[in-house]
Protein backbone atom coordinates (compact mmCIF):
# COMPACT_ATOMS: atom_id res chain seq x y z
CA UNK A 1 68.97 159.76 118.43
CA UNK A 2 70.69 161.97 115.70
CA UNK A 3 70.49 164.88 115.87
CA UNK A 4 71.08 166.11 112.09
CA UNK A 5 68.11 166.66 110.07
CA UNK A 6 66.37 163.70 108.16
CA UNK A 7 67.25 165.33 104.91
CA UNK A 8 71.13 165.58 105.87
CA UNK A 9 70.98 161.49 107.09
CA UNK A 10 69.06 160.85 103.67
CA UNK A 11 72.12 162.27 101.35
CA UNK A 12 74.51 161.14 103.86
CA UNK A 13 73.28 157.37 103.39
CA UNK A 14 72.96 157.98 99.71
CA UNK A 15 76.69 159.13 99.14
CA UNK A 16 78.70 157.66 101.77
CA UNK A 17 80.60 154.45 100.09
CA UNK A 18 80.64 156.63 97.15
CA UNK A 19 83.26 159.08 99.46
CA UNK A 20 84.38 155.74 101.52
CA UNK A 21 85.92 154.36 98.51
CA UNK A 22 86.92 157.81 97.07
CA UNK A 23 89.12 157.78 100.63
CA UNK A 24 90.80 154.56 100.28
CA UNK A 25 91.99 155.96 96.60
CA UNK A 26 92.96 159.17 97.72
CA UNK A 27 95.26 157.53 100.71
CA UNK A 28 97.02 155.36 98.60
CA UNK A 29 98.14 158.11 96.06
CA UNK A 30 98.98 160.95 98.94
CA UNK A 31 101.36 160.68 101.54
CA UNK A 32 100.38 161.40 105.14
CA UNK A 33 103.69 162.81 106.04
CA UNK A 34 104.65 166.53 107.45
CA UNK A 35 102.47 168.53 105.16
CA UNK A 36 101.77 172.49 104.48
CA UNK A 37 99.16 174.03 102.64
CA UNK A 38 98.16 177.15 101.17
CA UNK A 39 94.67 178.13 100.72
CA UNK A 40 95.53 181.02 98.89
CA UNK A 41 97.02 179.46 96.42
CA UNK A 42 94.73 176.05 96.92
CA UNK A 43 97.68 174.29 97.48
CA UNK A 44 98.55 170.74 99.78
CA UNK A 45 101.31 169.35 100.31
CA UNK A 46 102.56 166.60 101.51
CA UNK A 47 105.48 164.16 101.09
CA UNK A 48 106.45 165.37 98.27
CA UNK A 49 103.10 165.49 96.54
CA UNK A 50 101.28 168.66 95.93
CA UNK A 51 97.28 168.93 94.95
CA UNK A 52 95.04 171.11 94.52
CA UNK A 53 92.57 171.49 97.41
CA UNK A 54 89.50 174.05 98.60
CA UNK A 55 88.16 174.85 102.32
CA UNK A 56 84.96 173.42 103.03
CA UNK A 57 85.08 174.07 106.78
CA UNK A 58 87.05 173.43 110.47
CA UNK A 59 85.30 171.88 112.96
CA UNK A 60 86.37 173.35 116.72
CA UNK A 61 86.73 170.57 119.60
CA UNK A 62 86.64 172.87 122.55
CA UNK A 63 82.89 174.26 121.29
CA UNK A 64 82.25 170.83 118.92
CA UNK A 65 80.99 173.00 116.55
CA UNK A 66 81.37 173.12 112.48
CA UNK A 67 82.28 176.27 110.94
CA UNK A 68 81.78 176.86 107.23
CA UNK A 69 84.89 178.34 105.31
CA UNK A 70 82.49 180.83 103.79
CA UNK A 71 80.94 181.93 107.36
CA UNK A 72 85.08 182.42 109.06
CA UNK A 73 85.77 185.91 108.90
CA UNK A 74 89.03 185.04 107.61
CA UNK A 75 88.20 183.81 104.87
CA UNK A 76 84.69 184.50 103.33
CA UNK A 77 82.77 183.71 100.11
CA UNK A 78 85.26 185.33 97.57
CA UNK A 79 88.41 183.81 98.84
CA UNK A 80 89.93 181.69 96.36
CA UNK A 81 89.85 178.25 98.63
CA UNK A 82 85.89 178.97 99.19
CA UNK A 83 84.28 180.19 96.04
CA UNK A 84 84.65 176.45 94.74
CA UNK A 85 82.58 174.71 97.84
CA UNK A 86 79.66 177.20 97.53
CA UNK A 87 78.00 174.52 95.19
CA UNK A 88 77.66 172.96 98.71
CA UNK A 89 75.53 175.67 99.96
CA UNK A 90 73.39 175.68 97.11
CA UNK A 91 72.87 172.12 97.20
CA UNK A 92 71.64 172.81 100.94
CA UNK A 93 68.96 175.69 99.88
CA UNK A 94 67.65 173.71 97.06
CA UNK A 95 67.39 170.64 98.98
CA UNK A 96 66.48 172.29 102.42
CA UNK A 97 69.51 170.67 104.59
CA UNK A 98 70.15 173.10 107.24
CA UNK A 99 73.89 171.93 107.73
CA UNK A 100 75.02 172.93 104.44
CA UNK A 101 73.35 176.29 105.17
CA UNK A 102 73.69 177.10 108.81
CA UNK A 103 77.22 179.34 109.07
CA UNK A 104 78.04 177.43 112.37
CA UNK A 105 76.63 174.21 113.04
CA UNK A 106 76.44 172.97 116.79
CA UNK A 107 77.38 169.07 117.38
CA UNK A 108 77.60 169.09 121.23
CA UNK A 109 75.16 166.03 120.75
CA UNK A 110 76.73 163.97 118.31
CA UNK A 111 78.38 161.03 120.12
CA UNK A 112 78.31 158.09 117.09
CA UNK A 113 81.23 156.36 115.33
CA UNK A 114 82.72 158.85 113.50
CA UNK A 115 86.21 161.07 114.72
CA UNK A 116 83.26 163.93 115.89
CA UNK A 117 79.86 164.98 113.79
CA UNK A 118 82.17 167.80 111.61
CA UNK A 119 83.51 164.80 109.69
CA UNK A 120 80.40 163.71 108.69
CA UNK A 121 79.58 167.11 107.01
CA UNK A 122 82.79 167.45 105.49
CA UNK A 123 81.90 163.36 103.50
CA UNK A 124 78.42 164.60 102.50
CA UNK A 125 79.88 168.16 101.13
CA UNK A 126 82.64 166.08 99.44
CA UNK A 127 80.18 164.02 98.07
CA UNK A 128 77.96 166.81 96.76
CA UNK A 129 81.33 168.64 95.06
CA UNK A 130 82.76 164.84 93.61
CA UNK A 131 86.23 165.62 93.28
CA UNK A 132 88.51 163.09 94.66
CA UNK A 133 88.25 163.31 98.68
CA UNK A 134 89.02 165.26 101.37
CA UNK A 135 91.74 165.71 103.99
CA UNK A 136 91.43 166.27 107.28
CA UNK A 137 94.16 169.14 108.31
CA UNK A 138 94.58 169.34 112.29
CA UNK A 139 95.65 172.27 113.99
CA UNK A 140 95.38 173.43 118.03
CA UNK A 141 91.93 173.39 118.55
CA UNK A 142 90.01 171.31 115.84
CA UNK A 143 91.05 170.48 112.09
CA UNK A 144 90.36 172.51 108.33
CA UNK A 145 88.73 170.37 106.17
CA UNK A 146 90.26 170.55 102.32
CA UNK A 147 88.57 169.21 99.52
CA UNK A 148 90.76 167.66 96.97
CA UNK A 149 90.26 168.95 93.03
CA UNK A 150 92.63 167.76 91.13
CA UNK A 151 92.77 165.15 88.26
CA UNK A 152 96.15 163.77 89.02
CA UNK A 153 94.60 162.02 91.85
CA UNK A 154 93.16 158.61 90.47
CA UNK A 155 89.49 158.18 90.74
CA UNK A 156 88.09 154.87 92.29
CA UNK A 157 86.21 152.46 89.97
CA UNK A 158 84.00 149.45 90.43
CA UNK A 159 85.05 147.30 92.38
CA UNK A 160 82.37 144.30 93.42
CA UNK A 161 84.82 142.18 95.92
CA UNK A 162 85.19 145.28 98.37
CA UNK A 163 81.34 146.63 97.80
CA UNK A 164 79.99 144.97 100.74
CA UNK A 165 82.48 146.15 103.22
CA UNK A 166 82.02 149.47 102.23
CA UNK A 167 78.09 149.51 102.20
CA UNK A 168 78.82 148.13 105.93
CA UNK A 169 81.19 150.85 106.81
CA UNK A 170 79.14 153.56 105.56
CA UNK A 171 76.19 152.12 107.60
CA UNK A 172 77.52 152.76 110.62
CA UNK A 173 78.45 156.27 109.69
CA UNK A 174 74.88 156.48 108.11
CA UNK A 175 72.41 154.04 109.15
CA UNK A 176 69.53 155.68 107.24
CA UNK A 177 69.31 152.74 104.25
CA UNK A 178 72.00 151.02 102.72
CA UNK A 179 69.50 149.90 99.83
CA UNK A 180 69.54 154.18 98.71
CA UNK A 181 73.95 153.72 99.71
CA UNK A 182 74.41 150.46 97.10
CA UNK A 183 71.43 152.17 94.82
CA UNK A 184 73.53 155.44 94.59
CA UNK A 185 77.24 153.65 94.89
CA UNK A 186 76.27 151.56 91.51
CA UNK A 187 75.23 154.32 89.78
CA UNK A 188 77.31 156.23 90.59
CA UNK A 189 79.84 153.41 88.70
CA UNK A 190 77.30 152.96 85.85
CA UNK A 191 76.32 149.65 86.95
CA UNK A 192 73.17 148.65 85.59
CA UNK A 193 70.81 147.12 88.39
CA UNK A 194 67.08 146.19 89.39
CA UNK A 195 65.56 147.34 92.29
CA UNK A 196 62.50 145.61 94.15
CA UNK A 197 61.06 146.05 97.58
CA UNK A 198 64.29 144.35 100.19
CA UNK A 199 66.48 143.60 97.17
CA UNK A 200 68.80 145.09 94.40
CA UNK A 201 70.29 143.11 91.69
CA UNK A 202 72.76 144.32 89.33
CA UNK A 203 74.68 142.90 86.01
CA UNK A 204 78.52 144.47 85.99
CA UNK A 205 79.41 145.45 82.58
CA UNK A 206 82.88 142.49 83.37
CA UNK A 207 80.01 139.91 83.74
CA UNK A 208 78.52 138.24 86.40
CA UNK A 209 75.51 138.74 88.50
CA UNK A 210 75.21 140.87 92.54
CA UNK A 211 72.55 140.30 94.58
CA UNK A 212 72.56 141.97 97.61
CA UNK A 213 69.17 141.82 100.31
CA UNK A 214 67.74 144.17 103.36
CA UNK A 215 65.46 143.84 105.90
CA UNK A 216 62.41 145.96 106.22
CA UNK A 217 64.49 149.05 107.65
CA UNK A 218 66.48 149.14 104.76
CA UNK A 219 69.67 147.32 106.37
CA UNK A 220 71.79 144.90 104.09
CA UNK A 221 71.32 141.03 105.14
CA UNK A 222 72.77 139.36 101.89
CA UNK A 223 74.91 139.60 99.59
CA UNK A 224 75.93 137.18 96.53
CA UNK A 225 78.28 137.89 94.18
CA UNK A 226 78.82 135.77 90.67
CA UNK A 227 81.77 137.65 89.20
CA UNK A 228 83.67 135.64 86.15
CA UNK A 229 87.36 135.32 86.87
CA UNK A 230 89.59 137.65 84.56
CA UNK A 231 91.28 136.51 81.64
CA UNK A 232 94.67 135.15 82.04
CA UNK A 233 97.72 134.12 79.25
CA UNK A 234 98.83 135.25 76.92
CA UNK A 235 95.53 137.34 75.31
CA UNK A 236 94.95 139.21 78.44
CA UNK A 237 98.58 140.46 78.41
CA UNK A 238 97.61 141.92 74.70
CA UNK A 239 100.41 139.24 73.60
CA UNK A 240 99.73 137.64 70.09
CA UNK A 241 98.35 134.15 70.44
């Protein structure tokens, strides 16, 4: 049994692939090398690329706790790397989730699929903030979580071949309803679609029809995609005919 709060597993499910595919862009355009960062001046490095990045929290894994960036006496609400995730915070008063509120969250309990229950907070605050992911920095004792600002980093589109798998993935991170994950993941792409009681169906602006089912608990059990193949020759290299 979870242990987060219903409202928590609620945005969780509805932003997950959202941040899932968000990931899978970010790690392709940022090298996991030796890194150094600088929250003072919002700064990550690494391989040779530097971006822009804010402190949403560490998580501890002696005490399997998560602490806020704005509740760590070192750093604080004004602090330059902080001030940006407050929205976070905000979110959590407004919408009465206690982990986006509490300064130090306990997760002794959690024991799911995730790394440890302080990376699920830091993919629903990334969600909340958009932006284009978050890293994971370790360090003895537990690992700062940096969310990534910047616009050099490439944001992930539509993409309906690779959908399923990540409606899947963020199930199991999320098992709330993966009708509310695919509901918010197309919007969130501008994909127009149809809802109706175990099924969402939804007409790509490319073409094509998706039609994806779910049982009664709002699990996916189908999914059926009629996507047109892209052009090819000459006119879809912009090459005169």
């Amino acid at each position: 049994m979870s242990g987060f709060s219903p409202a928590f597993e609620r945005l969780g499910a509805a932003l997950a692939a959202v941040v899932l595919q968000q990931q899978e862009t970010l790690a392709e355009f940022l090298p996991r090398e030796d890194w150094n960062a600088d929250l003072t001046a919002r700064t990550y490095s690494s391989g040779g690329v530097t971006v822009r990045v804010s402190l949403l929290g560490s998580y501890a894994v002696h005490e399997r706790t998560w602490l806020w960036g704005w509740a760590n006496h070192q750093f604080g609400d004004e602090h330059p790397s902080v001030a940006p995730t407050l929205a976070v915070r905000e979110a959590g008063e407004r919408l009465g989730i206690p982990e986006f509120t509490t300064p130090e969250v306990d997760l002794s309990w959690y024991e799911g699929p995730a790394a440890h229950g302080g990376e699920l907070i830091a993919m629903a605050a990334a969600g909340i903030l958009g932006g284009a992911g978050y890293i994971g920095a370790g360090y003895d004792g537990g690992s700062a979580y940096l969310h990534v600002d910047d616009p050099q980093v490439p944001r992930a589109g539509w993409d309906p071949v690779t959908t399923p798998r990540l409606i899947v993935n963020a199930a199991t991170l999320f098992p709330t309803a993966s009708d509310l994950t695919l509901a918010r993941y197309l919007s969130h792409h501008r994909v127009p679609y149809r809802q109706a009681p175990g099924l969402i169906e939804a007409r790509p602006a490319g073409g094509g029809t998706v039609r994806a089912t779910f049982d009664d608990f709002g699990r996916l059990t189908g999914w059926n995609a009629r996507i047109p193949p892209a052009p090819t020759g000459p006119a879809a290299a912009g090459q005169p005919l």
